[in-house]
Protein backbone atom coordinates (compact mmCIF):
# COMPACT_ATOMS: atom_id res chain seq x y z
CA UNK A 1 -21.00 15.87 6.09
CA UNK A 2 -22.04 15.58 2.28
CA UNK A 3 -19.90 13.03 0.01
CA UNK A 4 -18.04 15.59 -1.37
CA UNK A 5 -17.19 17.35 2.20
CA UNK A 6 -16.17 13.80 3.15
CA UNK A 7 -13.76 13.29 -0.10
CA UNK A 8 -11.83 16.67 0.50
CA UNK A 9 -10.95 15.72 3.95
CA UNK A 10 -9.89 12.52 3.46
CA UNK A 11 -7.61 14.69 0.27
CA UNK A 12 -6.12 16.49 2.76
CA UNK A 13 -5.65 13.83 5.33
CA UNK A 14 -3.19 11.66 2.42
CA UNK A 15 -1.54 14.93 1.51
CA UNK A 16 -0.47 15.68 4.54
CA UNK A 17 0.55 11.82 4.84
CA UNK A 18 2.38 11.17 1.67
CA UNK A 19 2.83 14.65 0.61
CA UNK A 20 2.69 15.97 -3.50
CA UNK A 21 -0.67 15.28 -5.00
CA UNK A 22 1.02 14.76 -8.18
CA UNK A 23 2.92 12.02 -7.23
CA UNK A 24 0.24 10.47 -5.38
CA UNK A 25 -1.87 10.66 -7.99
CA UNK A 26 0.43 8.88 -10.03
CA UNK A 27 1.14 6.20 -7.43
CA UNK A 28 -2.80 5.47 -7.30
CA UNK A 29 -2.55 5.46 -11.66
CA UNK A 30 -0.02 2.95 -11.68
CA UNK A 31 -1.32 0.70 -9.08
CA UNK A 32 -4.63 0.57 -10.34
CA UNK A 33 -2.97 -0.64 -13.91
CA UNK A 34 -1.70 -3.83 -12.12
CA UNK A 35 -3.80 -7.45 -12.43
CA UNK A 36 -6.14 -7.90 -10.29
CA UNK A 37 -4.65 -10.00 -7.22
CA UNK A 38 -1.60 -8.08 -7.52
CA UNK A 39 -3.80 -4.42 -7.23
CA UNK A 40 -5.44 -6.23 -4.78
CA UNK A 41 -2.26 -7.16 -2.66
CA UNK A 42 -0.57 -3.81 -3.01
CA UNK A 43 -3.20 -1.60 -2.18
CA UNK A 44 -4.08 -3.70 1.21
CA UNK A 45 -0.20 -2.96 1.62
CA UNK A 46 -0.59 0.43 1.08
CA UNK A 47 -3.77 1.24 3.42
CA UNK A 48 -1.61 -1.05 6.28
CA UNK A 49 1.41 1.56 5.12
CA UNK A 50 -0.31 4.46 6.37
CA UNK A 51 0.13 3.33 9.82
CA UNK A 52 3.60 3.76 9.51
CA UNK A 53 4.21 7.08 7.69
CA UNK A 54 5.39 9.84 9.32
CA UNK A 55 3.15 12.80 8.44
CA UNK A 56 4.81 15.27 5.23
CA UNK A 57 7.78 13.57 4.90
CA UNK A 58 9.28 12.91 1.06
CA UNK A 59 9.98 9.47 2.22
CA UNK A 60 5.99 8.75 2.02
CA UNK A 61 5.91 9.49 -1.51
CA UNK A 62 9.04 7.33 -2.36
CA UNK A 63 8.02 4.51 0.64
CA UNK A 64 4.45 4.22 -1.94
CA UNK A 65 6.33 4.32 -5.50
CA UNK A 66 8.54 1.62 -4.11
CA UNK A 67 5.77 -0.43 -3.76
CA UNK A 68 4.60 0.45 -7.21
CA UNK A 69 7.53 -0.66 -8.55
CA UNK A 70 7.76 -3.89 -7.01
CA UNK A 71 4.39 -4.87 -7.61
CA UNK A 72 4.90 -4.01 -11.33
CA UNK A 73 7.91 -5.63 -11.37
CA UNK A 74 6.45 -8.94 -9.86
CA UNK A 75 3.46 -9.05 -12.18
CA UNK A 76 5.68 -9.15 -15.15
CA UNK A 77 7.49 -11.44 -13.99
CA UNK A 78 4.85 -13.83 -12.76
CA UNK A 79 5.71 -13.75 -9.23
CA UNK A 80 2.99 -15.36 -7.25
CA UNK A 81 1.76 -12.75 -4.54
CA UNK A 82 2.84 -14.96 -1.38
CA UNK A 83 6.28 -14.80 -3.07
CA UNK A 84 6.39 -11.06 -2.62
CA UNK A 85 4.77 -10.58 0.88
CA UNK A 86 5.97 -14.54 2.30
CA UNK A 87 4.25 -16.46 4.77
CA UNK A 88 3.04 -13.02 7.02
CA UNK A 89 2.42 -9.98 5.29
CA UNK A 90 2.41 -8.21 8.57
CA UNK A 91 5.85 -9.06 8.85
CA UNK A 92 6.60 -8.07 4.94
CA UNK A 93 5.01 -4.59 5.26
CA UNK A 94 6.43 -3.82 8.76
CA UNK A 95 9.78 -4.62 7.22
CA UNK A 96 9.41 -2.52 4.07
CA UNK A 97 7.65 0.51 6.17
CA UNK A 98 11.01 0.31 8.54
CA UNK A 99 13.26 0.99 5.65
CA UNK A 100 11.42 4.04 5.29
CA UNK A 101 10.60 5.57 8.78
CA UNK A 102 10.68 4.53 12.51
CA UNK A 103 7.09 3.28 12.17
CA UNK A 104 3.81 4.04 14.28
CA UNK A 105 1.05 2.14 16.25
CA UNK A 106 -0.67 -0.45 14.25
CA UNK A 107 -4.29 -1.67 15.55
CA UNK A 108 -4.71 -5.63 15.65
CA UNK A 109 -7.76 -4.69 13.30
CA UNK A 110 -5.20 -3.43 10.32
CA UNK A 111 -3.15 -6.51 10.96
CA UNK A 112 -5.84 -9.47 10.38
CA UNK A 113 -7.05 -6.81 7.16
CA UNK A 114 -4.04 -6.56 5.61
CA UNK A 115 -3.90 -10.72 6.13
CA UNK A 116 -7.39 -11.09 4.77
CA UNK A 117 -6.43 -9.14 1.60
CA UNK A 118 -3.27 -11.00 1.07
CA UNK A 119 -5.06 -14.03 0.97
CA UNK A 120 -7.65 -12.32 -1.24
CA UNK A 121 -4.89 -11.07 -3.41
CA UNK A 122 -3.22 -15.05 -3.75
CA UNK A 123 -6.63 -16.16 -4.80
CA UNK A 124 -6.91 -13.43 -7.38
CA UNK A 125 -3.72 -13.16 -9.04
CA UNK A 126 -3.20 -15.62 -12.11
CA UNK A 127 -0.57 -18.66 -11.16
């Protein structure tokens, strides 16, 4: 499968997960506008998310510009990253995913990532 092959499906894999392209596409704009340990933090968030969204609903789309807007939010005003996600970000994004949907498996693997980013994230961001 060429790069290009490859691309498209994933495309159509996250529009059938989160939905309208436009919005997504948007979403992705504003979160790669953030600082760095903040981008960082949210889009480690974000890939853990897509454990937990249910497949076409409009939920997705709002579940992801939520995050936006609290990452924004936080970055302007100067919240340190561990303030956000606290102590576990397992437990933060399992939290903010069940205000959204009933939630699906998530591997061990995704767990210790999404960990390992947040820490990445903390070390990033400015203090």
């Amino acid at each position: 499968m060429s790069g290009t092959e490859k691309g498209g499906l994933i495309s159509k894999v996250i529009l059938k997960t989160v939905g309208d392209k436009k919005r997504w596409r948007a979403y992705k704009a504003r979160v790669r506008r953030l600082p760095p340990g903040y981008r960082t933090a949210a889009s480690a968030v974000e890939r853990y998310l897509m454990y937990f969204v249910p497949a076409g609903e409009d939920s997705a789309a709002s579940q992801f510009e939520d995050l936006a807007d609290l990452f924004e939010q936080a970055a302007a005003d100067g919240t340190p990253v561990r303030e956000i996600v606290g102590e576990d970000p397992v437990e933060f994004a399992g939290a903010f995913a069940r205000n959204y949907s009933e939630g699906g498996y998530v591997p061990a693997r995704a767990r210790k990532r999404l960990t390992d980013a947040i820490a990445r994230a903390e070390e990033e961001a400015p203090r």
